[in-house]
PDB file of N, CA and C in Angstrom:
ATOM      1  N   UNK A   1     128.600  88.227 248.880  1.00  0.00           N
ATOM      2  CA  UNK A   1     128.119  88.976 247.724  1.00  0.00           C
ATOM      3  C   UNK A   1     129.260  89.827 247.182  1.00  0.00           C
ATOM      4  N   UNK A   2     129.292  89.863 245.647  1.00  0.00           N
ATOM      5  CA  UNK A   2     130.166  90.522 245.037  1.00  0.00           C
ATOM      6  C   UNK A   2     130.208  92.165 245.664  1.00  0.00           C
ATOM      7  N   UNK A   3     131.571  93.152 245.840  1.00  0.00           N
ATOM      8  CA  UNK A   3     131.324  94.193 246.179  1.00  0.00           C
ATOM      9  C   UNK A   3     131.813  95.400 245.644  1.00  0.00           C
ATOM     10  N   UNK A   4     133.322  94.789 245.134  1.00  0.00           N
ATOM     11  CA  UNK A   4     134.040  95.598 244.560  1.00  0.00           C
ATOM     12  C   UNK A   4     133.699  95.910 242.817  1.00  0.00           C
ATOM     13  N   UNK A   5     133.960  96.790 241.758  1.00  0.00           N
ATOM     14  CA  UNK A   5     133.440  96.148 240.522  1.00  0.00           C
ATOM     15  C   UNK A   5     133.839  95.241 239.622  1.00  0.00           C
ATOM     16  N   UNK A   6     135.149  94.946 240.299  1.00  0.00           N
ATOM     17  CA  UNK A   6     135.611  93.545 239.656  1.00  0.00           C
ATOM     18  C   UNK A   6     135.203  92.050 239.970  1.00  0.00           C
ATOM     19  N   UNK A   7     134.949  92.471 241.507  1.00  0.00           N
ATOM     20  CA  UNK A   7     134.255  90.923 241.685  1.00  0.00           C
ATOM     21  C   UNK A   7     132.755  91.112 241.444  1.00  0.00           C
ATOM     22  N   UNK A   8     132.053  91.989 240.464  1.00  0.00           N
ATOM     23  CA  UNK A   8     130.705  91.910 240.338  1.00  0.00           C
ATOM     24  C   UNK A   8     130.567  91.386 239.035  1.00  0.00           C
ATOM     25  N   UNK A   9     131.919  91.824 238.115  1.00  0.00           N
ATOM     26  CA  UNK A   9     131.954  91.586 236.821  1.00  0.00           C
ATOM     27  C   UNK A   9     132.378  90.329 236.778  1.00  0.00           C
ATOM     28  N   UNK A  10     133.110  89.574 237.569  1.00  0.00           N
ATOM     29  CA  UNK A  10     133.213  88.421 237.360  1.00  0.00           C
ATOM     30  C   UNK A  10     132.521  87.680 237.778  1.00  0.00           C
ATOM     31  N   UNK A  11     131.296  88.029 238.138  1.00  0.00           N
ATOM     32  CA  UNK A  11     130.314  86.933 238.841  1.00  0.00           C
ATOM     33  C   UNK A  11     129.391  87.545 237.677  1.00  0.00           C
ATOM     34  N   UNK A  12     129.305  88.359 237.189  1.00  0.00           N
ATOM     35  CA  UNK A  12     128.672  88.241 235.565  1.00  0.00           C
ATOM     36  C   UNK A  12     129.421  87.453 234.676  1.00  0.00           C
ATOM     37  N   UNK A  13     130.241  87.264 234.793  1.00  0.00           N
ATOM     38  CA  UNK A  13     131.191  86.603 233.270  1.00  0.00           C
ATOM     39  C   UNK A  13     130.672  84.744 234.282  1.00  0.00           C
ATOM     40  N   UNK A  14     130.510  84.718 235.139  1.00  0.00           N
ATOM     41  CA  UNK A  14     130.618  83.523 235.706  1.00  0.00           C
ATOM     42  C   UNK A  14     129.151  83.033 234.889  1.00  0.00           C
ATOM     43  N   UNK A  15     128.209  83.827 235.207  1.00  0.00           N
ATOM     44  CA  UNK A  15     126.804  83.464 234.937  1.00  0.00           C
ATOM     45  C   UNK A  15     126.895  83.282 233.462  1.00  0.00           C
ATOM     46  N   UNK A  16     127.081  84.076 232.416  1.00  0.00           N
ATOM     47  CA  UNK A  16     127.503  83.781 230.728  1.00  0.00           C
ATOM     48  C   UNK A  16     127.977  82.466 230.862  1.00  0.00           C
ATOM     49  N   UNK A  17     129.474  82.406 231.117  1.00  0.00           N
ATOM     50  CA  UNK A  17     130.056  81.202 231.118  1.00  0.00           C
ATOM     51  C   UNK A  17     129.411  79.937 231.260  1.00  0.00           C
ATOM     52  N   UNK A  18     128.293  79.846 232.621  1.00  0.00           N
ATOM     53  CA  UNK A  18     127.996  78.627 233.164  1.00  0.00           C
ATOM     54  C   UNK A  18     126.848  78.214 232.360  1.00  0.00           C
ATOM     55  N   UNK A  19     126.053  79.469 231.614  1.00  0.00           N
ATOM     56  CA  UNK A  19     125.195  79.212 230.301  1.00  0.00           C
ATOM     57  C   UNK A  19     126.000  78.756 229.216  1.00  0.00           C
ATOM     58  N   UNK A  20     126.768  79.048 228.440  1.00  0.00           N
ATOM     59  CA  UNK A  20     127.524  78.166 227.603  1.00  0.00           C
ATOM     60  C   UNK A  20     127.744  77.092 228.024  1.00  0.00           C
ATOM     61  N   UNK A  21     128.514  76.874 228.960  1.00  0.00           N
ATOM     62  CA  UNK A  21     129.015  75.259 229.252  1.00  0.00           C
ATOM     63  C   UNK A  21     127.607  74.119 229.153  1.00  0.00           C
ATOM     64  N   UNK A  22     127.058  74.875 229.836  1.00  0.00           N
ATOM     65  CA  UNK A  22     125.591  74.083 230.193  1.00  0.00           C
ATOM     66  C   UNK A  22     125.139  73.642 228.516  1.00  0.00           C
ATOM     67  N   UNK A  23     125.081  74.513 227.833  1.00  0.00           N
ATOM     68  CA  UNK A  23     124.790  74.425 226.888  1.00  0.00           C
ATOM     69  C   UNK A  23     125.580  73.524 225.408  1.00  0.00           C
ATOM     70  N   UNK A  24     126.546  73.663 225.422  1.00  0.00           N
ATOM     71  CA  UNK A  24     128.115  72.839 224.951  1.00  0.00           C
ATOM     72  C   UNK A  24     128.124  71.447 225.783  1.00  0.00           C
ATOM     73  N   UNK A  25     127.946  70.920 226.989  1.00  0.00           N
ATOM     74  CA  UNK A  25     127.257  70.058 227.884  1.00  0.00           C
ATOM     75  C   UNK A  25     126.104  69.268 227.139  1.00  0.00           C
ATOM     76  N   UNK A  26     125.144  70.062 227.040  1.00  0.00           N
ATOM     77  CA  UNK A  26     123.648  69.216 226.709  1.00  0.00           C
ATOM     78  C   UNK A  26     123.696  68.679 225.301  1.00  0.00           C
ATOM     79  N   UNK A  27     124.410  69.364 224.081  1.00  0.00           N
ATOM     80  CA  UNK A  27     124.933  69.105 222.856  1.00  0.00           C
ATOM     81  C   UNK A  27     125.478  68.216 222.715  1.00  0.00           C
ATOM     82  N   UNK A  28     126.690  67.554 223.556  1.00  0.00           N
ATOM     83  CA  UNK A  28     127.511  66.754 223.345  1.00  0.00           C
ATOM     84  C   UNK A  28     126.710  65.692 223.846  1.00  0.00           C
ATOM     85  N   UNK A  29     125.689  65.343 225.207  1.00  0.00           N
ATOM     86  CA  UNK A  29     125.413  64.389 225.581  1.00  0.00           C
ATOM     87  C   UNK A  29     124.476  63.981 224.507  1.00  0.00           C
ATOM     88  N   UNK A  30     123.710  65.004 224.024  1.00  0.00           N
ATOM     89  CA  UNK A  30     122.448  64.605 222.888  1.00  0.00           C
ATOM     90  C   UNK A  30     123.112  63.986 221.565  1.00  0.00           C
ATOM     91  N   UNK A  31     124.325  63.937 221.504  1.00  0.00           N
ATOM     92  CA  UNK A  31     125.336  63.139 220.110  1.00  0.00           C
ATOM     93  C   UNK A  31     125.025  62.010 220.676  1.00  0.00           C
ATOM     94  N   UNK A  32     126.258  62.051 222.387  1.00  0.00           N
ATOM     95  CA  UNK A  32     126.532  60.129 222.566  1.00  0.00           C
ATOM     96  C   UNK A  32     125.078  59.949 222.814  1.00  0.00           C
ATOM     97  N   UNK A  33     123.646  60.204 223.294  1.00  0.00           N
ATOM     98  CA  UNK A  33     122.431  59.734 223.648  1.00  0.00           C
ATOM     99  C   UNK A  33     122.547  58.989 221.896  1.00  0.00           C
ATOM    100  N   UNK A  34     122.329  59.496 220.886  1.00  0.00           N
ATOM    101  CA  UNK A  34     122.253  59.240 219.424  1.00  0.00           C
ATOM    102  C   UNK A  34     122.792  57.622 219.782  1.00  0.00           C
ATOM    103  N   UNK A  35     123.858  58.114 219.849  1.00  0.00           N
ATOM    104  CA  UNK A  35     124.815  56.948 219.714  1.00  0.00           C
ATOM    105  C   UNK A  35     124.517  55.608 220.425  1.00  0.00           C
ATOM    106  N   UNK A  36     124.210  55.883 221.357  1.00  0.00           N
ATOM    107  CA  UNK A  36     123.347  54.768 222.141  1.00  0.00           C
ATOM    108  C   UNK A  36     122.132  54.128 222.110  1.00  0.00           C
ATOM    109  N   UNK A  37     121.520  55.196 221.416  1.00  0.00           N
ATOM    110  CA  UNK A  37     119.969  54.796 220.858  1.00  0.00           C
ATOM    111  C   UNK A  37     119.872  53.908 219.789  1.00  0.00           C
ATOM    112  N   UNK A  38     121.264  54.234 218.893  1.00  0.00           N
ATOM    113  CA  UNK A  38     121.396  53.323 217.628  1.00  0.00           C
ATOM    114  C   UNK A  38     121.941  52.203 217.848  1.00  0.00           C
ATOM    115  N   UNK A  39     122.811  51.658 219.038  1.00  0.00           N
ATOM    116  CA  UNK A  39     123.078  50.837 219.617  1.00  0.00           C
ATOM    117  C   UNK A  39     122.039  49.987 220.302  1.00  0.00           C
ATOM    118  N   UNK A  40     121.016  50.643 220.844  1.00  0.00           N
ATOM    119  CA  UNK A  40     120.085  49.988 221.677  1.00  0.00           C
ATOM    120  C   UNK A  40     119.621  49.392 220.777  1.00  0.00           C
ATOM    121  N   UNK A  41     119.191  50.360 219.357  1.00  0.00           N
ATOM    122  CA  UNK A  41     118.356  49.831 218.193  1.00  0.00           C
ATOM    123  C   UNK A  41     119.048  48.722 217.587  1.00  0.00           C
ATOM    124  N   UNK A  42     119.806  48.007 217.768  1.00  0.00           N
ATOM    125  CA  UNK A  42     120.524  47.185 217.343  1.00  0.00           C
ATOM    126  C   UNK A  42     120.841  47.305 215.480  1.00  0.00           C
ATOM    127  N   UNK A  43     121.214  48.958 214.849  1.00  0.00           N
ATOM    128  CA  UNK A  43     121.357  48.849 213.984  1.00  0.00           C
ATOM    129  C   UNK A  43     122.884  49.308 213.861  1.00  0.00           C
ATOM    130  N   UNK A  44     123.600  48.633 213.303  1.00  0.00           N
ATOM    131  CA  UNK A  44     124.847  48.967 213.176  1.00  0.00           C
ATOM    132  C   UNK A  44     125.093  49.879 211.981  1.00  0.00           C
ATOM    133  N   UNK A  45     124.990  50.507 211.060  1.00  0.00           N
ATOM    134  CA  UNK A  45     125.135  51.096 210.624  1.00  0.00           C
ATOM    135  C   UNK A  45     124.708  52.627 211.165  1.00  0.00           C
ATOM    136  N   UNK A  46     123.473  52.743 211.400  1.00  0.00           N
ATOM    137  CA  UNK A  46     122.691  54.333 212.150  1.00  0.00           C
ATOM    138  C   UNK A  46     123.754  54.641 213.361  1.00  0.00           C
ATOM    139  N   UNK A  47     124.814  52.941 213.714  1.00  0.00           N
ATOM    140  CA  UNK A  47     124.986  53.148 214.634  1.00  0.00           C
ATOM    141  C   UNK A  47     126.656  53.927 214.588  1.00  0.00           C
ATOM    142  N   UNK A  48     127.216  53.584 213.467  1.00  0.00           N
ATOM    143  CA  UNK A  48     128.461  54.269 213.188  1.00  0.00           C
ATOM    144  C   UNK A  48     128.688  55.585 212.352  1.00  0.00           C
ATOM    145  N   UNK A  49     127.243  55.517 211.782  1.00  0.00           N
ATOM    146  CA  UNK A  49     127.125  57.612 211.346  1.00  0.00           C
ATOM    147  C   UNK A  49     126.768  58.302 212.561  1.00  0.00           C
ATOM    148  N   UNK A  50     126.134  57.569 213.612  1.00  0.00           N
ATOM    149  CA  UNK A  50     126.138  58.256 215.013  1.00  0.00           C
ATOM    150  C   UNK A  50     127.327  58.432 215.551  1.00  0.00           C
ATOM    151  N   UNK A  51     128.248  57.446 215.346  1.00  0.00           N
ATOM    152  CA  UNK A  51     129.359  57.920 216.015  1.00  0.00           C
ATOM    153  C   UNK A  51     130.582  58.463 215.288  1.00  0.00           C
ATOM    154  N   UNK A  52     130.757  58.485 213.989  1.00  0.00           N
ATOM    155  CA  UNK A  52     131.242  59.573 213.618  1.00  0.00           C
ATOM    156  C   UNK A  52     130.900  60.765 213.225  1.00  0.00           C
ATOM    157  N   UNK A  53     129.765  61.247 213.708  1.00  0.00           N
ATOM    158  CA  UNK A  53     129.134  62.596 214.030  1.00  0.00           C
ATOM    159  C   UNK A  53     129.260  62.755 215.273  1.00  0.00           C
ATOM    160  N   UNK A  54     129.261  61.646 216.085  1.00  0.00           N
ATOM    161  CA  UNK A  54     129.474  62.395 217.929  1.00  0.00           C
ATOM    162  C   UNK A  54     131.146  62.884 218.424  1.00  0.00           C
ATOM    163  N   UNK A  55     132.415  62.329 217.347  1.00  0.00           N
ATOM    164  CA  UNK A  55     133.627  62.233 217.525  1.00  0.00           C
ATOM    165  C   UNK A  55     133.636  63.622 217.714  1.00  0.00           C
ATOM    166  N   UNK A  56     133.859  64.429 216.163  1.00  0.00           N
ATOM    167  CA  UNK A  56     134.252  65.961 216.320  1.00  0.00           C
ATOM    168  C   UNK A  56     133.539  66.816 217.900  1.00  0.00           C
ATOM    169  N   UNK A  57     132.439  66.388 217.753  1.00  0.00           N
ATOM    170  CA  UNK A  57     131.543  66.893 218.967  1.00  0.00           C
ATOM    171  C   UNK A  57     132.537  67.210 220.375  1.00  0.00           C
ATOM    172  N   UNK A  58     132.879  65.366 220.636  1.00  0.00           N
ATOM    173  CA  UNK A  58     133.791  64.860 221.737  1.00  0.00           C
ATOM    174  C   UNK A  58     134.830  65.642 221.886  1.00  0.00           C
ATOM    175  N   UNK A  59     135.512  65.935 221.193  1.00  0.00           N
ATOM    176  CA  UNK A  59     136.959  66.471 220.655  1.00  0.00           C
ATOM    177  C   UNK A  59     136.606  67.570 220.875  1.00  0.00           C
ATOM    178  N   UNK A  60     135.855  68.639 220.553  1.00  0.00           N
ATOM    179  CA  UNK A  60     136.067  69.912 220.637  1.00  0.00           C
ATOM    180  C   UNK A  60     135.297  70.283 221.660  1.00  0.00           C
ATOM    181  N   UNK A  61     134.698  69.264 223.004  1.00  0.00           N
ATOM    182  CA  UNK A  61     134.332  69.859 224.178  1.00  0.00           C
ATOM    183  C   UNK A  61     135.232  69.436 225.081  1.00  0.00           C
ATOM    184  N   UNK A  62     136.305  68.731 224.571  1.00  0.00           N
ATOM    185  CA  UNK A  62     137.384  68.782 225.256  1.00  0.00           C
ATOM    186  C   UNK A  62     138.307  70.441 225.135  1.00  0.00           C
ATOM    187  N   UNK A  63     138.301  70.194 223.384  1.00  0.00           N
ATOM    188  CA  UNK A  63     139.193  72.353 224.103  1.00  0.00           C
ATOM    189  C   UNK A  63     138.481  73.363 224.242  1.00  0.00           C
ATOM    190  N   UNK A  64     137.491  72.886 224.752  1.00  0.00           N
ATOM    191  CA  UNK A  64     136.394  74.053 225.366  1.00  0.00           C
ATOM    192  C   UNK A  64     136.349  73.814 226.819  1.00  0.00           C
ATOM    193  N   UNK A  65     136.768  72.618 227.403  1.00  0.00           N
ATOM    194  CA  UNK A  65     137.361  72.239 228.575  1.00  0.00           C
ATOM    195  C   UNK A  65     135.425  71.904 229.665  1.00  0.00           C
ATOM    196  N   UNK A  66     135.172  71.340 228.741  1.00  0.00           N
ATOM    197  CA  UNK A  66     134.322  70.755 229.132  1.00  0.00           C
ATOM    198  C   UNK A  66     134.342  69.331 229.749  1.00  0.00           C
ATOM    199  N   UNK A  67     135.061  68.518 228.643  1.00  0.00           N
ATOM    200  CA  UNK A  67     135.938  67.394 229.486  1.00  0.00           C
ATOM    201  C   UNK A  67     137.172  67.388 229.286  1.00  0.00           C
ATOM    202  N   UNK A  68     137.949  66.658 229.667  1.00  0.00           N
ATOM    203  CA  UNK A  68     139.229  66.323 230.535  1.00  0.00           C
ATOM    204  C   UNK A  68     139.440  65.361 229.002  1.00  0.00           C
ATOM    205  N   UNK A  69     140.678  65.386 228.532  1.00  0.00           N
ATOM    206  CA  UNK A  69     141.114  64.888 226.968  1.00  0.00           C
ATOM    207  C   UNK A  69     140.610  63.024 227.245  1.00  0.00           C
ATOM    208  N   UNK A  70     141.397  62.378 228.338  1.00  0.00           N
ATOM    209  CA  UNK A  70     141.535  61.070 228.734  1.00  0.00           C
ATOM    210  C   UNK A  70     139.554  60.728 229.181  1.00  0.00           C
ATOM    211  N   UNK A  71     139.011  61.722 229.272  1.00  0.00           N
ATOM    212  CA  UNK A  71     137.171  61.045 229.559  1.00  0.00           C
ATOM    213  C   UNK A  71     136.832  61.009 228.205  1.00  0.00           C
ATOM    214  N   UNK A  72     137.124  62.034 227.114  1.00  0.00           N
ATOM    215  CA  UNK A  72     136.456  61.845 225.979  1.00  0.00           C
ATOM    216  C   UNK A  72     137.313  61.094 225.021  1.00  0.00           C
ATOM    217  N   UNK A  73     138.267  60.241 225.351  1.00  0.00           N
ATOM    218  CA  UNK A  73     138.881  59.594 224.700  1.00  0.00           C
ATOM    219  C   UNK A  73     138.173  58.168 225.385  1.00  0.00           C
ATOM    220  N   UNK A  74     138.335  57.978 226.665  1.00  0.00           N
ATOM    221  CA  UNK A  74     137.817  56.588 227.360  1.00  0.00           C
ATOM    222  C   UNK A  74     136.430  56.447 226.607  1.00  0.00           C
ATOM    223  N   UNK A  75     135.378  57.795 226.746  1.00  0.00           N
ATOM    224  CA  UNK A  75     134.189  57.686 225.906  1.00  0.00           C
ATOM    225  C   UNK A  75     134.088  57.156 224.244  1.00  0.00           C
ATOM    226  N   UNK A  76     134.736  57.894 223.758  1.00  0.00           N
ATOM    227  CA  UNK A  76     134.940  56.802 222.042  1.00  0.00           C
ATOM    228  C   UNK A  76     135.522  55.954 222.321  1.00  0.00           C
ATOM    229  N   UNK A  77     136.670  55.633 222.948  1.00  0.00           N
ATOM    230  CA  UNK A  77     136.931  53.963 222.775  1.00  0.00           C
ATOM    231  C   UNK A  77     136.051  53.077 223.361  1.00  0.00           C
ATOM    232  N   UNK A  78     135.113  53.369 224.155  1.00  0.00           N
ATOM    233  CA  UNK A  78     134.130  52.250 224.348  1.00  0.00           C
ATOM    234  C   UNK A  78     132.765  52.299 224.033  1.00  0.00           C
ATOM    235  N   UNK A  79     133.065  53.409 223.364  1.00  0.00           N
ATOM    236  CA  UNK A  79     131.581  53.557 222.192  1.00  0.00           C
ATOM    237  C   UNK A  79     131.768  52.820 220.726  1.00  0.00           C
ATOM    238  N   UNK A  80     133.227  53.226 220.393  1.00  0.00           N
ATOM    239  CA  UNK A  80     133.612  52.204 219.406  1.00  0.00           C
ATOM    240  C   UNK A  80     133.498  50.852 219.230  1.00  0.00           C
ATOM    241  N   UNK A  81     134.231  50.510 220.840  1.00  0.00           N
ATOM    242  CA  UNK A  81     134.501  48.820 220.928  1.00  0.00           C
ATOM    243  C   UNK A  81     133.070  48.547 220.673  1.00  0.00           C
ATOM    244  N   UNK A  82     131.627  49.207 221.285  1.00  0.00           N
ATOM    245  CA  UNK A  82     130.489  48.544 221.225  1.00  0.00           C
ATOM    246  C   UNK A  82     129.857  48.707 220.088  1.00  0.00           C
ATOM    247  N   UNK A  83     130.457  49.659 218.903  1.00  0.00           N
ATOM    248  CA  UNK A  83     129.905  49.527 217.441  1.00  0.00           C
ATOM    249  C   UNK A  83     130.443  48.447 216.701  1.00  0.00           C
ATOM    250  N   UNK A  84     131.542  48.505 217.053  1.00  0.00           N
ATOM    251  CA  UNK A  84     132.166  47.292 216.038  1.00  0.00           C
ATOM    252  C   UNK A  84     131.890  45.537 216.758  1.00  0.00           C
ATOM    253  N   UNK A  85     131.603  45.607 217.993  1.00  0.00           N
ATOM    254  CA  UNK A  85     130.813  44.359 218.581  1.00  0.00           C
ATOM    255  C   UNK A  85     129.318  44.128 217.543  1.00  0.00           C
ATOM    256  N   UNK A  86     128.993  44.923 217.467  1.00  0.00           N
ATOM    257  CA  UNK A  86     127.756  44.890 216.870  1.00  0.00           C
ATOM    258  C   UNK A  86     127.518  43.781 215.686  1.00  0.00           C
ATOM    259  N   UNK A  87     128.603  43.675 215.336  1.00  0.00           N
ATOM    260  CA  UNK A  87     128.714  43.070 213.653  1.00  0.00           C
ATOM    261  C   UNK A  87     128.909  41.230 213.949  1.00  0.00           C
TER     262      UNK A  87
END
């Protein structure tokens, strides 16, 4: 248990923090879910305004360091490859 008042305050800043992420987290998955749904739906078009609305998303939970640059890059390129399969 935190004791000193710095390690109490940082186990407050921990708890904030782990609510944002969580939250910046559930946002981004609810884009690519989009994205996949329009894929499942086999409509290619719903399916590429889904995914250039999920890009910026991708991208900026990377410098929020949510993911790692090379996962949300592996993630659009094979969200891509499977929009443009579509056709």
């Amino acid at each position: 248990m935190a004791n000193s008042p710095q390690s109490k305050k940082r186990a407050r800043q921990a708890v904030t923090r782990t609510a944002v992420n969580k939250s910046r987290r559930t946002r981004m998955r609810s884009f690519l879910r989009k994205v996949e749904e329009a894929i499942a739906g086999g409509d290619q078009k719903a399916a590429q305004v889904a995914l250039q609305e999920a890009q910026p998303v991708l991208m900026r939970s990377v410098t929020k360091g949510i993911l790692h640059k090379n996962t949300a890059s592996r993630k659009m390129s094979r969200l891509s490859h499977r929009v443009k399969a579509m056709a």
